[in-house]
Protein backbone atom coordinates (compact mmCIF):
# COMPACT_ATOMS: atom_id res chain seq x y z
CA UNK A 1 -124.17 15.97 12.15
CA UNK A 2 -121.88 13.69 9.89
CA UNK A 3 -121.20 16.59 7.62
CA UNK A 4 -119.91 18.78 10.46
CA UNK A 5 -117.70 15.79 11.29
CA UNK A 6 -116.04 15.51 7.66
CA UNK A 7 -116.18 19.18 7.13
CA UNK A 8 -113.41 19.14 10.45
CA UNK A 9 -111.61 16.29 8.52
CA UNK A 10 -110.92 18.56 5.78
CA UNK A 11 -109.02 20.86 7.46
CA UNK A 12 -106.62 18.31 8.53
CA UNK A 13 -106.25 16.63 4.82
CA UNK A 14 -105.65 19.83 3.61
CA UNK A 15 -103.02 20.36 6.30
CA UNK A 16 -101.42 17.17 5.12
CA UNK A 17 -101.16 18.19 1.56
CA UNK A 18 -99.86 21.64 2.48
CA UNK A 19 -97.12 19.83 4.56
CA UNK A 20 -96.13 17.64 1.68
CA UNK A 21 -96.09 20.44 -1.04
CA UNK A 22 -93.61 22.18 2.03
CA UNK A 23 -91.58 18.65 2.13
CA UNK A 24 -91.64 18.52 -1.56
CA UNK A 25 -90.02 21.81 -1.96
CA UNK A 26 -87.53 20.95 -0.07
CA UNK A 27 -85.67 18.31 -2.10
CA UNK A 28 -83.46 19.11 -4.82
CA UNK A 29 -84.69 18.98 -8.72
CA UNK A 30 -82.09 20.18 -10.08
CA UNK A 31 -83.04 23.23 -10.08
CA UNK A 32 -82.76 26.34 -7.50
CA UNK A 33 -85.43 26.67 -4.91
CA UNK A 34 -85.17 28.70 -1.95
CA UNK A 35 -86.98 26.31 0.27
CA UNK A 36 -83.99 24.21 -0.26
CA UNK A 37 -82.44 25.88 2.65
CA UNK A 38 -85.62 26.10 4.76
CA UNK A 39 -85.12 23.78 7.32
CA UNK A 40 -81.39 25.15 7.70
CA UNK A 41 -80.90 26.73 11.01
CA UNK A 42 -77.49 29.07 11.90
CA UNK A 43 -76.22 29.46 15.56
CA UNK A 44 -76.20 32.85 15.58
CA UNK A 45 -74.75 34.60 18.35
CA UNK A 46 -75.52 31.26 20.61
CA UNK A 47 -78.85 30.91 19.31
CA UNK A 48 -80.15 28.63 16.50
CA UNK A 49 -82.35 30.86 14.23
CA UNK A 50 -84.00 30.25 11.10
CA UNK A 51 -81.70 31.02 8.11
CA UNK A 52 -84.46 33.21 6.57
CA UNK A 53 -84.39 35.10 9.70
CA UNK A 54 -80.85 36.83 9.47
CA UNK A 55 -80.54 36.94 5.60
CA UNK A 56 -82.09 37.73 2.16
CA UNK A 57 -81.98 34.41 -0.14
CA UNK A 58 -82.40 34.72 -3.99
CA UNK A 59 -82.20 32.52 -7.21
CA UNK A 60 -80.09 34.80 -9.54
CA UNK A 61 -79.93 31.70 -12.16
CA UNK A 62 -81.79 28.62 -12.63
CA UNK A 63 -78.94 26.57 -10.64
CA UNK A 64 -77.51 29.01 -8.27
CA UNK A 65 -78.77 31.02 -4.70
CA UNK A 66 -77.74 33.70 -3.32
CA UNK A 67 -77.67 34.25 0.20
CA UNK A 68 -77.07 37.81 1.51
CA UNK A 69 -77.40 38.24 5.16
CA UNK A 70 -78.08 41.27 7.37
CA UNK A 71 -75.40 41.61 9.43
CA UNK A 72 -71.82 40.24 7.91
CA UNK A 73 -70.78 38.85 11.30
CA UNK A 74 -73.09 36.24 10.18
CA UNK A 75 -71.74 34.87 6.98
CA UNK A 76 -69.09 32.49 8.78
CA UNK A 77 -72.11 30.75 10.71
CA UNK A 78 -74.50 30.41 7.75
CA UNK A 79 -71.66 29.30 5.76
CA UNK A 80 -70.90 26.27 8.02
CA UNK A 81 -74.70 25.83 8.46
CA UNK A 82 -75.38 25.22 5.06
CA UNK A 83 -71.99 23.44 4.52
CA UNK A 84 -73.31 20.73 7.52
CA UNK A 85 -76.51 20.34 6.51
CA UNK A 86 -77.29 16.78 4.50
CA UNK A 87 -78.08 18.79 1.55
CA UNK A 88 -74.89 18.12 0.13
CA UNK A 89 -73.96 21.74 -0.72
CA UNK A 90 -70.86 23.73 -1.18
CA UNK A 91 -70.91 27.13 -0.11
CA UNK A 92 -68.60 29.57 -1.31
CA UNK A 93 -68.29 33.33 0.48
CA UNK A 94 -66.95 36.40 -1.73
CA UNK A 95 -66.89 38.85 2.08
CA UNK A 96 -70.59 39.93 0.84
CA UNK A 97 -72.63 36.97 -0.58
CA UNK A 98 -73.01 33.54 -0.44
CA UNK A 99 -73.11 31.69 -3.67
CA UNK A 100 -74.37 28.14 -4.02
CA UNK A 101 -73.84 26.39 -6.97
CA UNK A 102 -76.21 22.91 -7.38
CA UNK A 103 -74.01 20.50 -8.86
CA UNK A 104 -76.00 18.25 -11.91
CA UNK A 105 -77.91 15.42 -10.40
CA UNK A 106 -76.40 12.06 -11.09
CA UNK A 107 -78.97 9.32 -12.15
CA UNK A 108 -78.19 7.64 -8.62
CA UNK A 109 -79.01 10.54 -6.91
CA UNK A 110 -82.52 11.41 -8.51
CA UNK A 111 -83.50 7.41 -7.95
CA UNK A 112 -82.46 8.26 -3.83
CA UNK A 113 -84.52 11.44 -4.30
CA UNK A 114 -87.68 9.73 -5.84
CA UNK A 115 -87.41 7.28 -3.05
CA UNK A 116 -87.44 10.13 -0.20
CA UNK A 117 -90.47 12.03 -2.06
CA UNK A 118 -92.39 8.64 -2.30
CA UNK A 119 -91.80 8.54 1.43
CA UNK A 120 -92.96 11.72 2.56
CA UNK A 121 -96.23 11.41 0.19
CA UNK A 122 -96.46 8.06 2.33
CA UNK A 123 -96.37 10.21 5.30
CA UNK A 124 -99.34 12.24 3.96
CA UNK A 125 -101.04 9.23 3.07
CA UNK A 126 -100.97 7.96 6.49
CA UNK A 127 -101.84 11.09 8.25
CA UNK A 128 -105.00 11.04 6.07
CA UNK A 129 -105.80 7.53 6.96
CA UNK A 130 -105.55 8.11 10.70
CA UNK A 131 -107.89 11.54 10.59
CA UNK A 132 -110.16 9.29 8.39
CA UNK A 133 -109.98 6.69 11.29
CA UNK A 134 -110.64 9.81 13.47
CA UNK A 135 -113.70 10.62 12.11
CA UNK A 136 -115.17 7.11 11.38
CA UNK A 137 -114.68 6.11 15.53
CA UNK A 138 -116.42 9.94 15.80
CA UNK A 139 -119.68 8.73 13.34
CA UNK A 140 -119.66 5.62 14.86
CA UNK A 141 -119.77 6.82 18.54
CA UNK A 142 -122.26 9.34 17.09
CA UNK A 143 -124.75 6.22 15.76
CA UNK A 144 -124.43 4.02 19.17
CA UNK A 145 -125.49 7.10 20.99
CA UNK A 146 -128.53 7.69 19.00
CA UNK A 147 -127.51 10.73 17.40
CA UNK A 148 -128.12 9.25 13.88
CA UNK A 149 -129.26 6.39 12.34
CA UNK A 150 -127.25 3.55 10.97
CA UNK A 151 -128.27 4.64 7.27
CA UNK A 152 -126.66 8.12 8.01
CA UNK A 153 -123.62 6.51 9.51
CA UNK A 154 -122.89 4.49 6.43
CA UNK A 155 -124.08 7.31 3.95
CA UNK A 156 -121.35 9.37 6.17
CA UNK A 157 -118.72 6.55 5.68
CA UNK A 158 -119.02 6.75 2.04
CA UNK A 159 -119.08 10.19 1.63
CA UNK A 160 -115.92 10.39 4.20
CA UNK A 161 -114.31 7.91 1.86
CA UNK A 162 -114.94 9.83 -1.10
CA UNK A 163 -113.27 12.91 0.37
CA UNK A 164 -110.26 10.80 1.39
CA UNK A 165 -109.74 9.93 -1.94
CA UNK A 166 -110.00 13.57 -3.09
CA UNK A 167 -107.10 14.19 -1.31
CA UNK A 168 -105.34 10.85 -2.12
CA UNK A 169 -106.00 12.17 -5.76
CA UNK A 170 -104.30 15.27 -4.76
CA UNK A 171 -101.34 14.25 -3.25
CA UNK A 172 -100.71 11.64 -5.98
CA UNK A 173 -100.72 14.80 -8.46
CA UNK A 174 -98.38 16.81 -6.51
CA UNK A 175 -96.05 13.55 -6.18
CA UNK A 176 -95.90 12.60 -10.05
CA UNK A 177 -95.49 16.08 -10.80
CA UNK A 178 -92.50 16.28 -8.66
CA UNK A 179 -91.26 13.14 -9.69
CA UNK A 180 -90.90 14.21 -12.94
CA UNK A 181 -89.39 17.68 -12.36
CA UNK A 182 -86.79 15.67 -10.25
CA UNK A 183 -86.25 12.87 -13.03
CA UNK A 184 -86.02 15.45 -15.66
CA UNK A 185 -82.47 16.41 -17.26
């Protein structure tokens, strides 16, 4: 009975460490990535749409995308789009492509970036807490009902804690990893 409840934990750890590796991709190392511009949506014809929706985006070079979307009545909208956004980029349009250059982090810069990516693996962190919280109340309403005994519920507890901190473990990988791909010249 415990097992079932920490075997529906997992899923939601592992959907907090799949949403930080997807928040992690998202900042800047330095390097091109097109999940940069993931979040970036374009009003196109009145409607905000997903910038992967209405064009092709590529890393040519290890500090440069490529955007190349469908229809060329777009590229004035996905321009400003990616211009606005708090990524800090500058476009530039040739009539066919979009070229994005990533300018070379400044020291200042990577610190502020560290800081956000310690932040969002906080995020995680917390997420995992409160399923682990979850699941606990769930064992514990499980015990007072006579479902199991108070051995199994503290058995459970440990062996809840000892996934939590599998996926602690995780998270703190995929953080340091980042960290150093971001802190890296």
């Amino acid at each position: 009975m415990v097992k079932e409840q920490i075997q529906a934990g997992r899923e939601h750890f592992e959907q907090a460490v799949e949403h930080f590796i997807e928040e992690a991709a998202k900042l800047r190392s330095g390097r091109a990535n097109p999940a940069l511009l993931e979040g970036i949506l374009v009003d196109y014809y009145g409607t905000r749409t997903p910038l992967k929706q209405i064009a092709n985006v590529t890393i040519p070079e290890a500090r440069q995308i490529l955007v190349q979307p469908w229809d060329k009545g777009a590229m004035q909208p996905i321009e400003t789009a990616i211009r606005e956004s708090d990524l800090g980029l500058n476009p530039g349009n040739d009539g066919n492509v979009i070229r994005i250059t990533l300018p070379q982090l400044t020291e200042e810069r990577r610190r502020e970036l560290v800081k956000a990516l310690n932040a969002r693996a906080e995020e995680s962190r917390i997420s995992i807490r409160s399923t682990r919280e979850e699941i606990w109340k769930e064992i514990q309403d499980l015990e007072k009902a006579g479902t199991i005994g108070e051995d199994d519920k503290f058995s459970g507890k440990d062996e809840l804690q000892k996934v939590v901190d599998e996926y602690n473990a995780k998270i703190e990988a995929l953080r340091e990893k980042k960290e150093k791909e971001i802190l890296t010249v």
